[in-house]
C-alpha atoms as a PDB file:
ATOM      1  CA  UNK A   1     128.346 101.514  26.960  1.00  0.00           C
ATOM      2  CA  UNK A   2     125.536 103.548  25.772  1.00  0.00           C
ATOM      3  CA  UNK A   3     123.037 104.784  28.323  1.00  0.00           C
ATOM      4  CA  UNK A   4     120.212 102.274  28.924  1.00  0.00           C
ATOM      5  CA  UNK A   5     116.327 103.476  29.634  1.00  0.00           C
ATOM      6  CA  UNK A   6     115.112 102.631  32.821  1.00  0.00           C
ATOM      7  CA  UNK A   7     111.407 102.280  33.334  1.00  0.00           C
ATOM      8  CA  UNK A   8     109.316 101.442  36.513  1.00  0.00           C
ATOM      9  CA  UNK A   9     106.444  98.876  36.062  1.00  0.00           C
ATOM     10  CA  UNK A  10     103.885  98.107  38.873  1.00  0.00           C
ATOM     11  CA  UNK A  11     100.618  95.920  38.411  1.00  0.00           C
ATOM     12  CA  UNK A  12     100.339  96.720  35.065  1.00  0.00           C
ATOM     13  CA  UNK A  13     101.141 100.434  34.736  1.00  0.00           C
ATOM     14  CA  UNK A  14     104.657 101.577  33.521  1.00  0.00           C
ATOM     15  CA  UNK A  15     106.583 104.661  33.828  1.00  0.00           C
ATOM     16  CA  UNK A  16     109.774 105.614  31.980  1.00  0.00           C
ATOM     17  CA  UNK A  17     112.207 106.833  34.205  1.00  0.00           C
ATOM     18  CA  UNK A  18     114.216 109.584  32.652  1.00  0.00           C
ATOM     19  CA  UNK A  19     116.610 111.914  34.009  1.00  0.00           C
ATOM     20  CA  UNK A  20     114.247 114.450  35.141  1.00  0.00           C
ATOM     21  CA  UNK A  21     111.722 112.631  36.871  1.00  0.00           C
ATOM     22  CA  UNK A  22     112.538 112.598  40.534  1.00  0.00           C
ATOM     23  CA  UNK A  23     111.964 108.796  42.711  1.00  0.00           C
ATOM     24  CA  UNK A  24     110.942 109.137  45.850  1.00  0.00           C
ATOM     25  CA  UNK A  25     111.998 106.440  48.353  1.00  0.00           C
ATOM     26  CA  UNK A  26     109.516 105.636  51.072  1.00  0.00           C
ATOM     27  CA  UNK A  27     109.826 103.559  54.428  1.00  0.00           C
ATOM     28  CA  UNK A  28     106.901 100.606  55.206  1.00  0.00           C
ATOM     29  CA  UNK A  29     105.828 103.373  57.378  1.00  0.00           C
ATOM     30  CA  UNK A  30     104.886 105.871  55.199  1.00  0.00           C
ATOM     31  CA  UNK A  31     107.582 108.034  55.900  1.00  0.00           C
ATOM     32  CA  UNK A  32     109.722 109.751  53.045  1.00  0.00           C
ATOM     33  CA  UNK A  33     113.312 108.611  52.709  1.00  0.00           C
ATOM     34  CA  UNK A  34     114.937 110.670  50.190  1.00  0.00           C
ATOM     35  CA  UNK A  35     114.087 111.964  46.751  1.00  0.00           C
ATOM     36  CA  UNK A  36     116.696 110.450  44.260  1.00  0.00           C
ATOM     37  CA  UNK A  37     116.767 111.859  40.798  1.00  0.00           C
ATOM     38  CA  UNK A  38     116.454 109.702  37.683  1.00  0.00           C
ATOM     39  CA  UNK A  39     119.643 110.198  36.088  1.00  0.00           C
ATOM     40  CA  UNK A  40     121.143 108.651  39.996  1.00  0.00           C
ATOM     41  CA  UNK A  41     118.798 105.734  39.463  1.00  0.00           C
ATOM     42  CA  UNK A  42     119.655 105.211  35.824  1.00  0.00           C
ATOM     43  CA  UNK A  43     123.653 105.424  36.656  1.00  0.00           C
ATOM     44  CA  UNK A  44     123.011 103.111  39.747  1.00  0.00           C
ATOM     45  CA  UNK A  45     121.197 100.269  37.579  1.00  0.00           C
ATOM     46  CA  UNK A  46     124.043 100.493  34.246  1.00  0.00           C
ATOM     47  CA  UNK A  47     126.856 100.028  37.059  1.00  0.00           C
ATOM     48  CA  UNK A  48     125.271  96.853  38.443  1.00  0.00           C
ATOM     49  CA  UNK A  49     124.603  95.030  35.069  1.00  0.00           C
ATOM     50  CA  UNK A  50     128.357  96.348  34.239  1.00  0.00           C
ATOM     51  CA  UNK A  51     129.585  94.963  37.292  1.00  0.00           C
ATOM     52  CA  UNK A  52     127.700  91.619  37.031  1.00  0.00           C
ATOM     53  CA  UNK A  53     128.692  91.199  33.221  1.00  0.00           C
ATOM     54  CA  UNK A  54     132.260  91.633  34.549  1.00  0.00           C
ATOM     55  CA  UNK A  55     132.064  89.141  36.928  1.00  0.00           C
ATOM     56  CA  UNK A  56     130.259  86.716  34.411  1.00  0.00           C
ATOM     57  CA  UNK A  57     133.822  87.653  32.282  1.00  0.00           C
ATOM     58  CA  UNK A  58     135.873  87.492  35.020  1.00  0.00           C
ATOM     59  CA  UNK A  59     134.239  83.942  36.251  1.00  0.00           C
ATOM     60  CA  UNK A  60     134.779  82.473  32.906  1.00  0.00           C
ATOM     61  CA  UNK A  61     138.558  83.291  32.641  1.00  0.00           C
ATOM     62  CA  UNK A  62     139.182  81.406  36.017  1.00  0.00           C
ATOM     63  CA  UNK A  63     139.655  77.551  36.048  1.00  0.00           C
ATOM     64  CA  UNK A  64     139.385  76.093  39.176  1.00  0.00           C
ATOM     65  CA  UNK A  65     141.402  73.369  39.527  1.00  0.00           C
ATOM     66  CA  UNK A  66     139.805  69.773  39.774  1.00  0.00           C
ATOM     67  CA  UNK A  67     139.583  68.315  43.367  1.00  0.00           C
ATOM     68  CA  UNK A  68     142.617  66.160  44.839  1.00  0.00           C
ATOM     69  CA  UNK A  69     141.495  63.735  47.642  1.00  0.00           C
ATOM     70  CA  UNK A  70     144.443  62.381  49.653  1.00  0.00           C
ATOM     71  CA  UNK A  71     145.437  58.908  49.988  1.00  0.00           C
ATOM     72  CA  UNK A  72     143.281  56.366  51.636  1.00  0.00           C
ATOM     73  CA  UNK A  73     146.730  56.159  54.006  1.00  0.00           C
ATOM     74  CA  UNK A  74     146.338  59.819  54.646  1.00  0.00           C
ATOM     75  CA  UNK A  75     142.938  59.803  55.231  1.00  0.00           C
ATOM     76  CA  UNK A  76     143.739  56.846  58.024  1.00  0.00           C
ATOM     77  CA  UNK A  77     146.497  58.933  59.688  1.00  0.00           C
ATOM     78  CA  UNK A  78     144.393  61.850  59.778  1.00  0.00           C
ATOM     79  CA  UNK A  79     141.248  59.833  61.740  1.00  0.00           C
ATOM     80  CA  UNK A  80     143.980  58.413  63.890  1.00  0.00           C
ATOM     81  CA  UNK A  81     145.355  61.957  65.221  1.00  0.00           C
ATOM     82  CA  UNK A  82     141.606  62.735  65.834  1.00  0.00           C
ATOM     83  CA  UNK A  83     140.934  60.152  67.705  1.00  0.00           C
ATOM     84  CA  UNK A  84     143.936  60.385  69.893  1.00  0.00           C
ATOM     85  CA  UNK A  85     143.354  64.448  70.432  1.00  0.00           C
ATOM     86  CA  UNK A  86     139.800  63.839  71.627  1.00  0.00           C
ATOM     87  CA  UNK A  87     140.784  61.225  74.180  1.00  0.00           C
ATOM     88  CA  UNK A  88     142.978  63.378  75.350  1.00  0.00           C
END
């Protein structure tokens, strides 16, 4: 997979992120996290889309198999043993 650009928008401004700009990550509180550098942030976001287009692929290969309900006679015996286990 080739490297993918990763850019930043917010209300309508944009900022490519490339591998040297630094991304500083900030609490509600105003109080500075940790600096992460853009190539982290661009490695971070191609693993993710890798890892959900693999599970897309993976999802697709898998059947599940179509739902069996038990006999009406089962179904009976079961309600029976739960009704004699709670008046117990």
């Amino acid at each position: 997979m080739a490297p993918i650009a990763v850019q930043v928008c917010f209300r309508g401004w944009q900022l490519a992120l490339d591998d040297t700009v630094d991304f500083k990550v900030w609490t509600s509180g105003h109080e500075l996290i940790a600096t992460l550098p853009g190539w982290l942030i661009r490695n971070l976001v191609e693993h993710h889309l890798t890892g959900a287009v693999l599970g897309h692929e993976m999802q697709a290969l898998v059947r599940k198999p179509p739902a069996i309900l038990p006999s009406s006679t089962v179904r009976e015996q079961r309600r029976l043993q739960r009704r004699s286990r709670r008046q117990k």
